[in-house]
PDB file of N, CA and C in Angstrom:
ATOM      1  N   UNK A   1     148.124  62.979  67.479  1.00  0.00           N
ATOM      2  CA  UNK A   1     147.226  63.171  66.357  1.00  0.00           C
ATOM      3  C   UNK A   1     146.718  64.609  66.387  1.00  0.00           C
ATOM      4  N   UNK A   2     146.976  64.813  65.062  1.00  0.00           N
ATOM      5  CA  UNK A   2     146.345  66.536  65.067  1.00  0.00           C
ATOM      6  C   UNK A   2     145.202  66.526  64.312  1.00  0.00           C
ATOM      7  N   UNK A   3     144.329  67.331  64.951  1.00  0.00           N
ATOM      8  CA  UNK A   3     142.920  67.640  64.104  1.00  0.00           C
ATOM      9  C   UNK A   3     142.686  69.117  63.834  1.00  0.00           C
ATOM     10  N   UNK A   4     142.104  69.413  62.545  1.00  0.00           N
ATOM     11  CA  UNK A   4     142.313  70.055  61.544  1.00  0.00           C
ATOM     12  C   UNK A   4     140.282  70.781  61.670  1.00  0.00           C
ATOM     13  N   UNK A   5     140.053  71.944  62.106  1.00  0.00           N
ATOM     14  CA  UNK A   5     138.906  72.239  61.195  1.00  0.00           C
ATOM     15  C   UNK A   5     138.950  73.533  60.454  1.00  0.00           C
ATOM     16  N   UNK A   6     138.350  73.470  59.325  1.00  0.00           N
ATOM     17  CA  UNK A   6     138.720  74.655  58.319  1.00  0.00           C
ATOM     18  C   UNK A   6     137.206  75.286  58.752  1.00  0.00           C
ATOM     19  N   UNK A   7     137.093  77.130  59.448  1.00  0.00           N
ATOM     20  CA  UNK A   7     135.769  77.255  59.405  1.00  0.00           C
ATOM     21  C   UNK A   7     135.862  78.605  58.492  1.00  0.00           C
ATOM     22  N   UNK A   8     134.846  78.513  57.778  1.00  0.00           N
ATOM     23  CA  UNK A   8     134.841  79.620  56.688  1.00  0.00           C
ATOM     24  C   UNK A   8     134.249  80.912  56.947  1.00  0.00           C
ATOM     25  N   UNK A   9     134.667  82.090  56.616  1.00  0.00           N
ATOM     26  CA  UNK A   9     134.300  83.374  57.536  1.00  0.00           C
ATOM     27  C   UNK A   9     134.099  84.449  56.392  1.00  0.00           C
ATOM     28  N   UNK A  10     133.156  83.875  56.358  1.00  0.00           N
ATOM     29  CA  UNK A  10     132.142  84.408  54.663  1.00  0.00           C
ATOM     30  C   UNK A  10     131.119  85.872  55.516  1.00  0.00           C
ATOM     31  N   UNK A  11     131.440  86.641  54.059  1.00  0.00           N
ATOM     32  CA  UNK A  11     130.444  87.609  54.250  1.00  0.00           C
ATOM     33  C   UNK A  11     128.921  87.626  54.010  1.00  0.00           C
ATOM     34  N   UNK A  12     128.350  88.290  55.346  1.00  0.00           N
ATOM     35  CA  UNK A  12     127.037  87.955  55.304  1.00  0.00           C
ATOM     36  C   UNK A  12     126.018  88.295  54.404  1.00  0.00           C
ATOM     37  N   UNK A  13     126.921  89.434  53.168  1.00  0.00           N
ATOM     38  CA  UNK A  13     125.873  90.500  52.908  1.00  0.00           C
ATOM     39  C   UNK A  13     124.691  90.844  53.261  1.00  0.00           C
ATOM     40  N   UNK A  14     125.186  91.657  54.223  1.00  0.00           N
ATOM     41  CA  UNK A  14     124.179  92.304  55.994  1.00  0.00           C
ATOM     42  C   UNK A  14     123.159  93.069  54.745  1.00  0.00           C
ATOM     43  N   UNK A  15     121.682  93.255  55.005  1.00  0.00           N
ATOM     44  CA  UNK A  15     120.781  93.936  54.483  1.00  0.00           C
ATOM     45  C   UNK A  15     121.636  95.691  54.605  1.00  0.00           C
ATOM     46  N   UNK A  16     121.916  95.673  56.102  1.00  0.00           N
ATOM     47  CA  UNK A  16     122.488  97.051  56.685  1.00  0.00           C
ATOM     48  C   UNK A  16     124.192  96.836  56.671  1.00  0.00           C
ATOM     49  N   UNK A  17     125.155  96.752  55.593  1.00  0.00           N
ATOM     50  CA  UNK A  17     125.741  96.391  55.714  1.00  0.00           C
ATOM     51  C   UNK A  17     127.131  97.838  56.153  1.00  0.00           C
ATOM     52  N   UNK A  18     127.975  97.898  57.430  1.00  0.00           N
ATOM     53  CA  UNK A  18     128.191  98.651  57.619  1.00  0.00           C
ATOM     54  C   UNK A  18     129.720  98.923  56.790  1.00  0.00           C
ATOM     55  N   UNK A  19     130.222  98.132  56.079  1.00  0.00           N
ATOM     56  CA  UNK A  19     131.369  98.401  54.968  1.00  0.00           C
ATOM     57  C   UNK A  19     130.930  99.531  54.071  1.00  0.00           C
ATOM     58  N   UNK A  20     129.332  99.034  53.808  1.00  0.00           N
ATOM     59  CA  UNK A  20     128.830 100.536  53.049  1.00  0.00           C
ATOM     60  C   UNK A  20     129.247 101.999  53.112  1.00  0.00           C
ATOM     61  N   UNK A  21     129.031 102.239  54.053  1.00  0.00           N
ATOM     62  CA  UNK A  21     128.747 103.307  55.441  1.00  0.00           C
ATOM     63  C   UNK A  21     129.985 103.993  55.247  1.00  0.00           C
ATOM     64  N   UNK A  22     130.768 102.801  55.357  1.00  0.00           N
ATOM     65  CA  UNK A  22     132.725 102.898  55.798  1.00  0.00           C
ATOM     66  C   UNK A  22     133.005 103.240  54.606  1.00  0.00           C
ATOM     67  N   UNK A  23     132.728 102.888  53.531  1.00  0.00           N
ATOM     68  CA  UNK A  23     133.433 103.031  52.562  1.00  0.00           C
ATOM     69  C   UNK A  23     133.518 104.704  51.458  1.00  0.00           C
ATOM     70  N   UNK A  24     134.394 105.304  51.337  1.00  0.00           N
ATOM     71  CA  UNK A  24     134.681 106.282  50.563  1.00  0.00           C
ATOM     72  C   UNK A  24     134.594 106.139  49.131  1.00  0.00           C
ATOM     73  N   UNK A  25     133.868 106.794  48.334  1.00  0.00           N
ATOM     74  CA  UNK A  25     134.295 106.671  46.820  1.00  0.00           C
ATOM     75  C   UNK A  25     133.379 105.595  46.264  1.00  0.00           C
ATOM     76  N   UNK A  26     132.336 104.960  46.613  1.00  0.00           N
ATOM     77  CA  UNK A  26     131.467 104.653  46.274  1.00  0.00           C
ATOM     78  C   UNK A  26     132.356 102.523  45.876  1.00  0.00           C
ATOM     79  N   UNK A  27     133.232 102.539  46.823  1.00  0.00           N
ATOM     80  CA  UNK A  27     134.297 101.216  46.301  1.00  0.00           C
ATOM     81  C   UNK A  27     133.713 100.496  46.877  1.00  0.00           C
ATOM     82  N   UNK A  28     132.223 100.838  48.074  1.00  0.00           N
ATOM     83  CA  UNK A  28     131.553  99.264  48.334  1.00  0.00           C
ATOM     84  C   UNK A  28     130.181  99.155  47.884  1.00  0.00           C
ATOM     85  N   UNK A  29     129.456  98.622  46.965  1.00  0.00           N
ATOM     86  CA  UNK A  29     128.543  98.882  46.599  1.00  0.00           C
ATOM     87  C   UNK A  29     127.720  97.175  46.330  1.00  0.00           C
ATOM     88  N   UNK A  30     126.187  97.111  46.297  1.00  0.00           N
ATOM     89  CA  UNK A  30     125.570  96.213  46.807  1.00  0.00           C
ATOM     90  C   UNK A  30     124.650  95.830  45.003  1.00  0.00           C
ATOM     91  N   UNK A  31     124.959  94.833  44.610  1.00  0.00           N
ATOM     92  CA  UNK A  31     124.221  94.281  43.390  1.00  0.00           C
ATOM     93  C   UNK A  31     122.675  94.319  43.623  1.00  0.00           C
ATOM     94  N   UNK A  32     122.010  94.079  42.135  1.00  0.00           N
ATOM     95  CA  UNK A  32     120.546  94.009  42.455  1.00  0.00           C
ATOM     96  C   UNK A  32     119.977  92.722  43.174  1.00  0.00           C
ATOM     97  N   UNK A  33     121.098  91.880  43.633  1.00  0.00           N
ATOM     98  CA  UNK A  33     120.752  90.468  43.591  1.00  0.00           C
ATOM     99  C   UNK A  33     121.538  90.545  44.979  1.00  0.00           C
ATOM    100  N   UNK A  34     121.626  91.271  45.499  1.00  0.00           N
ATOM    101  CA  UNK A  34     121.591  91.606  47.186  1.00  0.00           C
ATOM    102  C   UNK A  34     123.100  91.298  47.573  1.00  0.00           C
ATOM    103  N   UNK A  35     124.201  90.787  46.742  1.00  0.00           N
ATOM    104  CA  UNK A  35     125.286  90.667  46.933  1.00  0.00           C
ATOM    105  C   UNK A  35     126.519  91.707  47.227  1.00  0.00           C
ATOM    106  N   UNK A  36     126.846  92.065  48.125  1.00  0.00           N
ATOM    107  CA  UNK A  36     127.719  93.054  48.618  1.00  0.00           C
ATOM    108  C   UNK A  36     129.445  93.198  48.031  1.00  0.00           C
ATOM    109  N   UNK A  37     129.753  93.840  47.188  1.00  0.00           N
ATOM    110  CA  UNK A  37     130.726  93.682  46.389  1.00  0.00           C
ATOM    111  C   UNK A  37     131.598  95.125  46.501  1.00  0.00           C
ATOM    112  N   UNK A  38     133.331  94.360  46.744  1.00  0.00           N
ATOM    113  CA  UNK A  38     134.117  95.651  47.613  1.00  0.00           C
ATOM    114  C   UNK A  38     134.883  95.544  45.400  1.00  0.00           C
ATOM    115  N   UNK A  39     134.561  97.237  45.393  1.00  0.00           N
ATOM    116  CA  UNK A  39     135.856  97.370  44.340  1.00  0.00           C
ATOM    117  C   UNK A  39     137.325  97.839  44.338  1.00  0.00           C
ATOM    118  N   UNK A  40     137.804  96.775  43.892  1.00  0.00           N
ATOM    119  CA  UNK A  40     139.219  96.699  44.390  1.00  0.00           C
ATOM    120  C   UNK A  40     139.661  97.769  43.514  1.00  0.00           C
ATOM    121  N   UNK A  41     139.598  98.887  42.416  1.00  0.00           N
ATOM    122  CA  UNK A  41     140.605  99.550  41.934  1.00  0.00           C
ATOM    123  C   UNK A  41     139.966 100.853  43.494  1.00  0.00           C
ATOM    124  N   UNK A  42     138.399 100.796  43.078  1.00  0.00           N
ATOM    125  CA  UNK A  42     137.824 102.281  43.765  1.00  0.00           C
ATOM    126  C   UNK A  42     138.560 101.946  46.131  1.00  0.00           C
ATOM    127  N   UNK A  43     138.834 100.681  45.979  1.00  0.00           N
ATOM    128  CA  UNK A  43     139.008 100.537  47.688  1.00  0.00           C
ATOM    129  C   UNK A  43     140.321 100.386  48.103  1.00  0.00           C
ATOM    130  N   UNK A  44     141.082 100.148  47.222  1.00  0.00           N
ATOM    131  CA  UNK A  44     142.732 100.440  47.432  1.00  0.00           C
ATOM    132  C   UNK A  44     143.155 101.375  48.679  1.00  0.00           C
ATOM    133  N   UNK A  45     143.848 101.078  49.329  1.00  0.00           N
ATOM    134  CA  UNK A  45     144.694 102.102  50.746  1.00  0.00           C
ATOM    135  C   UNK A  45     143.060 101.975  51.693  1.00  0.00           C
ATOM    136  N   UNK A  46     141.801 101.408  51.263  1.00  0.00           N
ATOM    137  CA  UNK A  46     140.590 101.936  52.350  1.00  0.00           C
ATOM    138  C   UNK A  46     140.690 100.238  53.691  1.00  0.00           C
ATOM    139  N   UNK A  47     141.657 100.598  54.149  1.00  0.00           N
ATOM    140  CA  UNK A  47     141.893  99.694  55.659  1.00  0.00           C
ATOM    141  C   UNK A  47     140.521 100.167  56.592  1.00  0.00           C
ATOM    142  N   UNK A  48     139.878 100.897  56.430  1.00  0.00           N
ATOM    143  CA  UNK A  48     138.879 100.915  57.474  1.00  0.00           C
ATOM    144  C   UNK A  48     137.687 100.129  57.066  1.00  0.00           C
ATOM    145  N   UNK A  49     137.810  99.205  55.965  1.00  0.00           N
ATOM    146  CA  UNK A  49     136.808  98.677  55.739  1.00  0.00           C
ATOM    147  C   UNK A  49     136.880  97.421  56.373  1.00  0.00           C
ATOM    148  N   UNK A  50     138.100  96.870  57.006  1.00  0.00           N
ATOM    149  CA  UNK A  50     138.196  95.812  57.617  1.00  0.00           C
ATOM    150  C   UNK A  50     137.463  95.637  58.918  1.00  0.00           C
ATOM    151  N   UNK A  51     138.007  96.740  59.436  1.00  0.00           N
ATOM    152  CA  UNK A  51     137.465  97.330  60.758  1.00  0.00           C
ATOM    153  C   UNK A  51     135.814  97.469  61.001  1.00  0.00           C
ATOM    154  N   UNK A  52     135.326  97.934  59.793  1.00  0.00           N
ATOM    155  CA  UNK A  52     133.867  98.088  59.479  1.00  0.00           C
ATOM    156  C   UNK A  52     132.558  96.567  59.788  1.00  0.00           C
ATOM    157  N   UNK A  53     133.641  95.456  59.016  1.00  0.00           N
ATOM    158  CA  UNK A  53     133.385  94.460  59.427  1.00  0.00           C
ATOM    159  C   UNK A  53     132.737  93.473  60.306  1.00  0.00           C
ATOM    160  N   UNK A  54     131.529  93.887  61.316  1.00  0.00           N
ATOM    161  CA  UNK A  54     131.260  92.802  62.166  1.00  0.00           C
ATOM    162  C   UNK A  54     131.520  91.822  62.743  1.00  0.00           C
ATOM    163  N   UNK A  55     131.754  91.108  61.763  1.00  0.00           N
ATOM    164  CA  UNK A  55     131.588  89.692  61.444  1.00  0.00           C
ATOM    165  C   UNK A  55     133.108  89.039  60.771  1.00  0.00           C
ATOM    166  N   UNK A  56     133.930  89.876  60.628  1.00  0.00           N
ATOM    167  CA  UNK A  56     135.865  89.652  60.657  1.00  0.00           C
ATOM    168  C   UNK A  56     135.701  88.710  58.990  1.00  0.00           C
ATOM    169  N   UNK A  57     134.597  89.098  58.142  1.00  0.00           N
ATOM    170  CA  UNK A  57     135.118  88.691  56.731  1.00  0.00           C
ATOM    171  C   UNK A  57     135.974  89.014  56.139  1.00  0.00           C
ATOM    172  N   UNK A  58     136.010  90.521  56.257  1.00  0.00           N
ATOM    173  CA  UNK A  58     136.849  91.632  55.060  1.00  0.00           C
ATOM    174  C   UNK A  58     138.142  91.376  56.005  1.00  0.00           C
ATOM    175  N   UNK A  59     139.412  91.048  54.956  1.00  0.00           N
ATOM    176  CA  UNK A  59     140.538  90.790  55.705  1.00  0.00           C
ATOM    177  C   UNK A  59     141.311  91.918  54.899  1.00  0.00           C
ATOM    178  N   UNK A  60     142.659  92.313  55.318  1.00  0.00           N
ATOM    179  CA  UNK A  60     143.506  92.790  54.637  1.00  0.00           C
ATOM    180  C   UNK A  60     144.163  92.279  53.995  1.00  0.00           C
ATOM    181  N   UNK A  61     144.835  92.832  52.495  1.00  0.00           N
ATOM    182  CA  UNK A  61     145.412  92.054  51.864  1.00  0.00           C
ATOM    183  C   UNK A  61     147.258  92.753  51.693  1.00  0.00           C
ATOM    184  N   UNK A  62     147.911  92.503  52.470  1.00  0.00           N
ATOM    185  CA  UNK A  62     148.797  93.304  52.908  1.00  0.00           C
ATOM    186  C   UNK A  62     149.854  94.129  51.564  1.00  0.00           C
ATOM    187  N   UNK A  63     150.010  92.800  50.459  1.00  0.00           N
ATOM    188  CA  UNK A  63     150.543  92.894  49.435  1.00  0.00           C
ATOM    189  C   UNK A  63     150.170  94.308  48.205  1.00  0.00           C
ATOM    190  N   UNK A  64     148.609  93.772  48.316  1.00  0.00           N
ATOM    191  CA  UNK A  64     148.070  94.730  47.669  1.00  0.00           C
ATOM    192  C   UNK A  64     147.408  95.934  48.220  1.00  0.00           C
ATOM    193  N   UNK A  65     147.470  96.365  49.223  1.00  0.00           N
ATOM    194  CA  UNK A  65     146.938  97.191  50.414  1.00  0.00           C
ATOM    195  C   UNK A  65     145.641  97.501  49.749  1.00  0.00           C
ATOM    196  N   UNK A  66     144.900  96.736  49.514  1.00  0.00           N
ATOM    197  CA  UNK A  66     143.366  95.992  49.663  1.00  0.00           C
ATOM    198  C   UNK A  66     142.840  95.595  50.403  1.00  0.00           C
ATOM    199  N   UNK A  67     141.335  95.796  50.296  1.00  0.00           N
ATOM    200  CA  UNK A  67     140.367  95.108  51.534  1.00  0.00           C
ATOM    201  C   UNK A  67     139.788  94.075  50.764  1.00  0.00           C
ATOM    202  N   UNK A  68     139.959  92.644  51.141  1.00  0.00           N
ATOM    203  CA  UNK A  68     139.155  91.330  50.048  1.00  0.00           C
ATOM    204  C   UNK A  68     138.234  90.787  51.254  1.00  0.00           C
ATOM    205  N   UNK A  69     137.414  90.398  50.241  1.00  0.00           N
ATOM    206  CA  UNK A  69     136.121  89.528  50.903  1.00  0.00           C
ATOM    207  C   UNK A  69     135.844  88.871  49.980  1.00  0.00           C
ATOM    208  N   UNK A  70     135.169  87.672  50.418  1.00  0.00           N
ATOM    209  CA  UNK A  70     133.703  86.728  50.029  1.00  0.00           C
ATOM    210  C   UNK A  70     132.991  87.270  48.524  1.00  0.00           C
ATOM    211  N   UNK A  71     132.854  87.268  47.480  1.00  0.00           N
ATOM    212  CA  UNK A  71     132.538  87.860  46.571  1.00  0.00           C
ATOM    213  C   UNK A  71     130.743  87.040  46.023  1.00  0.00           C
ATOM    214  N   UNK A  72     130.635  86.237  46.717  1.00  0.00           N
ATOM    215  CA  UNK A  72     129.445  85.199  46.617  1.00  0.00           C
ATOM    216  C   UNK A  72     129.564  84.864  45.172  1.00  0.00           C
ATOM    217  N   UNK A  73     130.804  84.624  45.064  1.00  0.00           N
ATOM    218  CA  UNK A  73     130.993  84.143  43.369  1.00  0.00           C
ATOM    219  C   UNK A  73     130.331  84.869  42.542  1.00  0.00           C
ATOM    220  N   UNK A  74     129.840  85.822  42.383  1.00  0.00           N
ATOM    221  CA  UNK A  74     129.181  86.577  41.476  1.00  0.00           C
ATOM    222  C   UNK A  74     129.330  86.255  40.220  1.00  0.00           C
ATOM    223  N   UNK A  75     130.812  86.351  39.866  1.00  0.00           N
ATOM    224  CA  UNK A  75     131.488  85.971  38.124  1.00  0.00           C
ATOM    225  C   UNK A  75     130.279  84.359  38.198  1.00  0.00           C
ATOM    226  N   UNK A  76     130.399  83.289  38.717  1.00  0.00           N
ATOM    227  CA  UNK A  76     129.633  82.751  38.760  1.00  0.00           C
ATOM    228  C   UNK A  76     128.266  82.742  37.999  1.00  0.00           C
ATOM    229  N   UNK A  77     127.330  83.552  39.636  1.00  0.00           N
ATOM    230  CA  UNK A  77     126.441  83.646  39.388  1.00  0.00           C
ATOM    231  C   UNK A  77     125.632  84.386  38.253  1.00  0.00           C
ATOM    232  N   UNK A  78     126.799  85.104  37.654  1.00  0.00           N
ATOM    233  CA  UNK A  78     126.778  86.096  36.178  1.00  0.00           C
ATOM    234  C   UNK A  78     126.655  85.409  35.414  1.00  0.00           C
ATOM    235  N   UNK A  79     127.199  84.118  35.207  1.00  0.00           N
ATOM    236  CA  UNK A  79     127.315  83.193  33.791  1.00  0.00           C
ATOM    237  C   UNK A  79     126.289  82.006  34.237  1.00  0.00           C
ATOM    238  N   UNK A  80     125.203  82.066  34.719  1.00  0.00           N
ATOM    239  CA  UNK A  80     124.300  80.568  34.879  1.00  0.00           C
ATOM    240  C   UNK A  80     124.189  80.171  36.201  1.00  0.00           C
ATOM    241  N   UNK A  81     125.361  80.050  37.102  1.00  0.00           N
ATOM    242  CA  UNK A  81     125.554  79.477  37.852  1.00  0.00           C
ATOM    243  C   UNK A  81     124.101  79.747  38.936  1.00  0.00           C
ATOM    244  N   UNK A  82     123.717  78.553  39.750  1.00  0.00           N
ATOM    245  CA  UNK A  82     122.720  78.734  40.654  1.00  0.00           C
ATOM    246  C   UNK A  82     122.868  79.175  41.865  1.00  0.00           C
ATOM    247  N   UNK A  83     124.293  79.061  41.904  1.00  0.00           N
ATOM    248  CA  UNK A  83     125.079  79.275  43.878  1.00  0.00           C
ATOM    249  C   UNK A  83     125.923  79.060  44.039  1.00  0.00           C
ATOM    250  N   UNK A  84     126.796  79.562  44.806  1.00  0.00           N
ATOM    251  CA  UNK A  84     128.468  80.007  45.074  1.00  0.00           C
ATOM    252  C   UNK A  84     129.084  78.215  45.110  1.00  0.00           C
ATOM    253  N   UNK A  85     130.836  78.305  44.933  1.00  0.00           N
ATOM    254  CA  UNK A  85     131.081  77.183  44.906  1.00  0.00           C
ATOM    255  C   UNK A  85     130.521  76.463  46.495  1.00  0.00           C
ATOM    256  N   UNK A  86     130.937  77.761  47.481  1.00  0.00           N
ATOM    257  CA  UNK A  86     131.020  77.186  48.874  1.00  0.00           C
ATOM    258  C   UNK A  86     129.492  75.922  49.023  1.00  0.00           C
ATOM    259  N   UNK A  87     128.582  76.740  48.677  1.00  0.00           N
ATOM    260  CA  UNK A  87     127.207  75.906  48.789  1.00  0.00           C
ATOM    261  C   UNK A  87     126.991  74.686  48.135  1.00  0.00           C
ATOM    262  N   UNK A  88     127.863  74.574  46.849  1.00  0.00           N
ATOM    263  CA  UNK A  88     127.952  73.595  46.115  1.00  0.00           C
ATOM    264  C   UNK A  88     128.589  72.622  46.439  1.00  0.00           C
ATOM    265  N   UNK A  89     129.686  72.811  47.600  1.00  0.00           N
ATOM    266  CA  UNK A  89     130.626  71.854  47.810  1.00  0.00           C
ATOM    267  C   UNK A  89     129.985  71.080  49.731  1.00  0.00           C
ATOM    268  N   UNK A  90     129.427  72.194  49.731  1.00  0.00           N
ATOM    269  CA  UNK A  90     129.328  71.815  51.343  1.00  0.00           C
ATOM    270  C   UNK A  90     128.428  70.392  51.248  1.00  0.00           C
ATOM    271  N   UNK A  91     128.824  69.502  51.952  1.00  0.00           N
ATOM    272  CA  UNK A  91     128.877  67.527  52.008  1.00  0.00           C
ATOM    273  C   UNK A  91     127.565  68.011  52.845  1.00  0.00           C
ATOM    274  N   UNK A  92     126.999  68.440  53.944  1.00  0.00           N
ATOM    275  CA  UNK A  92     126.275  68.553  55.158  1.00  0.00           C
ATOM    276  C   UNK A  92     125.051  69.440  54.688  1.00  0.00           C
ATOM    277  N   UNK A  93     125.171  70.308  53.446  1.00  0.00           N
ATOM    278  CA  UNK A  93     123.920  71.277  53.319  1.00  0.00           C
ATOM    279  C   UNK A  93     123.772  72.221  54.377  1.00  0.00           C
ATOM    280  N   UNK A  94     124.868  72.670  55.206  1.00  0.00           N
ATOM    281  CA  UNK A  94     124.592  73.346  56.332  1.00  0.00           C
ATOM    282  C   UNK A  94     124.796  75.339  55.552  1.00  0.00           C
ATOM    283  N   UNK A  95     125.680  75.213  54.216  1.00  0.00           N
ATOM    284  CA  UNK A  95     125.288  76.703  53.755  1.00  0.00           C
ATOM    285  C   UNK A  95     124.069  76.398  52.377  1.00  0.00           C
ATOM    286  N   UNK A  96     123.475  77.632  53.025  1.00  0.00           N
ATOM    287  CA  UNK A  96     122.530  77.981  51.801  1.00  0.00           C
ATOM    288  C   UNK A  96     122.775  79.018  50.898  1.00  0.00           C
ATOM    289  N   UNK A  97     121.952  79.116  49.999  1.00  0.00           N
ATOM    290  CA  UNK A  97     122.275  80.674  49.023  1.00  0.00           C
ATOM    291  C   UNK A  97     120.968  80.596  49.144  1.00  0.00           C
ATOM    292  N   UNK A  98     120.243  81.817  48.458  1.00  0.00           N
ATOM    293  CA  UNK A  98     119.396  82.491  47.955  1.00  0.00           C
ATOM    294  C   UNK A  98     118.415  83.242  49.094  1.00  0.00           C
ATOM    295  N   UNK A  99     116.879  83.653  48.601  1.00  0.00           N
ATOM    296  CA  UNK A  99     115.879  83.877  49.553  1.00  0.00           C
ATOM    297  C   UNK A  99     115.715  82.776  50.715  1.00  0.00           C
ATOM    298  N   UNK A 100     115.506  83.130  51.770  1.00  0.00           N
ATOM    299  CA  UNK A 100     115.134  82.305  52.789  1.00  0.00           C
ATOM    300  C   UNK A 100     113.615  81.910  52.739  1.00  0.00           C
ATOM    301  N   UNK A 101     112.688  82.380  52.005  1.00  0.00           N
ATOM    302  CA  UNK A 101     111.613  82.133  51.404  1.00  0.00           C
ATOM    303  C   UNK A 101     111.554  80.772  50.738  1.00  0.00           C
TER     304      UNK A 101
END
C-alpha cells in the first residue's frame, strides 16, 4: 500500500521579502493588499529569483525560462473573491488568508 501526501509550498509573502531585493527591472513587486507578485513578461531569463527564495516556493519553469510562484489568486481576489482557492478548499482550516488580527 502506497501513501500519498500532497504538501503545498506556497509563498509566504514575507513582509521582507527577499525575491524583491533579487529581482532586476522592477519584475517583483508587492500589491497594496500585501500580496507579492513575480511579473512574468518583466522576470523572464531572472533564475536568481528562485534561489532568492527561503522558503523553495518560486520554482523554475524550465519551458518558459520563468520564475512561477503562488500568486494568492489575486485574479481572484480582484473580482470579489474573499480568499485564495487553497483556503477555500482546505477540509481542516489549517490555511488562513488575511490579517492575523
Amino acid at each position: 500500500k502506497v501513501k500519498i501526501h500532497y504538501i503545498p509550498t506556497i509563498c509566504n509573502h514575507c513582509r521582507t521579502a527577499p525575491c524583491l531585493s533579487a529581482a532586476q527591472n522592477g519584475a517583483v513587486y508587492r500589491r497594496d493588499d500585501g500580496l507579492v507578485i513575480i511579473d512574468p513578461e518583466k522576470a523572464a531569463g531572472q533564475k536568481q529569483l528562485v534561489e532568492a527564495c527561503p522558503y523553495g516556493a518560486i520554482f523554475w519553469n524550465e519551458e518558459l525560462s520563468l520564475p512561477q510562484k503562488c500568486t494568492g489568486c489575486a485574479h481572484l481576489l480582484d473580482h470579489g473573491s474573499d480568499k485564495p482557492r487553497c483556503v477555500e478548499a482546505c477540509p481542516t482550516d489549517a490555511l488562513q488568508f488575511g490579517e492575523r488580527s
